[in-house]
Protein backbone atom coordinates (compact mmCIF):
# COMPACT_ATOMS: atom_id res chain seq x y z
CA UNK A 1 128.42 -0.56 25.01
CA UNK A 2 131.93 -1.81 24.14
CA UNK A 3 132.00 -4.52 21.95
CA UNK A 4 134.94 -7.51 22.82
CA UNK A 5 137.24 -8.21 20.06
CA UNK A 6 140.08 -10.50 21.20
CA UNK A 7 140.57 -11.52 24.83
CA UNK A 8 141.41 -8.08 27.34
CA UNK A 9 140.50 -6.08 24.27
CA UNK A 10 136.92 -3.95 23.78
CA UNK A 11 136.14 -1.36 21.40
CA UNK A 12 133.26 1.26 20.86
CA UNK A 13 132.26 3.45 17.93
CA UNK A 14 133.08 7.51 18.66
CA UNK A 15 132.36 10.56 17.22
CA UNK A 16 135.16 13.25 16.61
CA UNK A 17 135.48 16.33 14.42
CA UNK A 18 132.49 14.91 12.24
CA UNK A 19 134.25 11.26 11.79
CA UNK A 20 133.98 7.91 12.91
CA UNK A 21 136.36 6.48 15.19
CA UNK A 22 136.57 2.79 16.87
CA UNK A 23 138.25 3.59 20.22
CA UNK A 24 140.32 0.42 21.26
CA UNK A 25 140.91 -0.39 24.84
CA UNK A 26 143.55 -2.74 25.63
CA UNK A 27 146.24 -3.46 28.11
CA UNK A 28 149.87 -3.06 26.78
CA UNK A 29 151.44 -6.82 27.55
CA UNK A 30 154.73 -5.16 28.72
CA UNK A 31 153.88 -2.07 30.94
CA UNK A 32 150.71 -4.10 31.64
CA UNK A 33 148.73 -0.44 31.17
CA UNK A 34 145.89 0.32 29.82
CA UNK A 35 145.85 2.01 26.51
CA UNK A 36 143.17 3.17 24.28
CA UNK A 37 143.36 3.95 20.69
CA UNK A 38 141.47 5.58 17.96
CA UNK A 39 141.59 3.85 14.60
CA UNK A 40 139.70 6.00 11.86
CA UNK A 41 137.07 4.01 10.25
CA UNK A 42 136.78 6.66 7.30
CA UNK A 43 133.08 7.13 7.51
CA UNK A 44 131.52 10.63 8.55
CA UNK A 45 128.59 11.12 11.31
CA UNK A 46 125.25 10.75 10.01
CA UNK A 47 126.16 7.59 7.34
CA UNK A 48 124.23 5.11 6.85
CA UNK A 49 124.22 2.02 9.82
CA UNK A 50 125.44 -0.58 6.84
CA UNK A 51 128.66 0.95 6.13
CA UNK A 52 128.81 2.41 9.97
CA UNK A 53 128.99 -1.67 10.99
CA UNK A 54 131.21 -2.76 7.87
CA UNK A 55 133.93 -0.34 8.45
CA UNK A 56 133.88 -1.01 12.11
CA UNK A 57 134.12 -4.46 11.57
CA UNK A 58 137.59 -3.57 9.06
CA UNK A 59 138.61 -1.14 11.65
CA UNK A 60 138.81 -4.09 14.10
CA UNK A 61 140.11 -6.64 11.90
CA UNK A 62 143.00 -4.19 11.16
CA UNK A 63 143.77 -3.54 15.09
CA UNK A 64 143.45 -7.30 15.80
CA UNK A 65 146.22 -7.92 12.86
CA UNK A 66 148.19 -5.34 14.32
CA UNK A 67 147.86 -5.81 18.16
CA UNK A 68 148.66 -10.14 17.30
CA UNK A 69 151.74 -8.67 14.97
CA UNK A 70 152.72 -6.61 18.13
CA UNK A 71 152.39 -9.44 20.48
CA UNK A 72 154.32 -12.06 18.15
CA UNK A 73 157.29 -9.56 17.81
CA UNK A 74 159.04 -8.46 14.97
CA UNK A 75 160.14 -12.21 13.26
CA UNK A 76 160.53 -10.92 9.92
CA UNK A 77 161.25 -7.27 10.26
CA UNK A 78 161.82 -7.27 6.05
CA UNK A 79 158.10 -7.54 5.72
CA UNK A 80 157.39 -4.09 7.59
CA UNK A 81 157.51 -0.80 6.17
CA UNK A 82 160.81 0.88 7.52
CA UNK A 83 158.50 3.93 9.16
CA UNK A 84 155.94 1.90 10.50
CA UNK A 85 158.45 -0.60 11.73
CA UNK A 86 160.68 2.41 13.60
CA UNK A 87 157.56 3.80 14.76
CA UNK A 88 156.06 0.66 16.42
CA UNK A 89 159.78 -0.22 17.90
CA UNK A 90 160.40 3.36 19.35
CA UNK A 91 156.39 3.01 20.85
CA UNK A 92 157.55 -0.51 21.84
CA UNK A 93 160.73 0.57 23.79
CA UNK A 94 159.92 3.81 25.08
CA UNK A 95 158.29 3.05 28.41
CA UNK A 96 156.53 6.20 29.41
């Protein structure tokens, strides 16, 4: 069952290629689509249901910082990595 993390946003726990994924669903607030995406919680298949819950609780805390980062805009653009800040401003401008 998806879990809700922030408002139009749910997530769920996957399995792929023996890892841990939280699968984000969310709609993109300027092509108002739907988008999923898999952040890698770092913990194989099989681990214990402790660290299963604390690194999906740090894989959403890390989406949410991004997604509210993404929504704000880019105010400060010195306090972004130059790749990561290209790569979210190409993702951001190229409307597919």
């Amino acid at each position: 069952m998806a879990k809700k993390l922030v408002k139009d946003i749910s997530g769920s726990v996957q399995e792929k290629r023996g890892m841990l994924y939280l699968v984000v669903s969310y709609k993109d607030p300027i092509t108002q689509k739907n988008k999923t995406k898999w952040v890698g919680m770092g913990v194989p298949v099989g681990s214990p249901k402790s660290i299963i819950n604390k690194a999906e609780r740090e894989a959403k805390n890390k989406f949410e910082a991004q997604y509210k980062r993404y929504l704000d805009g880019y105010d400060d653009p010195t306090q972004y990595p130059l790749l990561e800040f290209l790569s979210d401003w190409l993702d951001k401008v190229h409307i597919h």
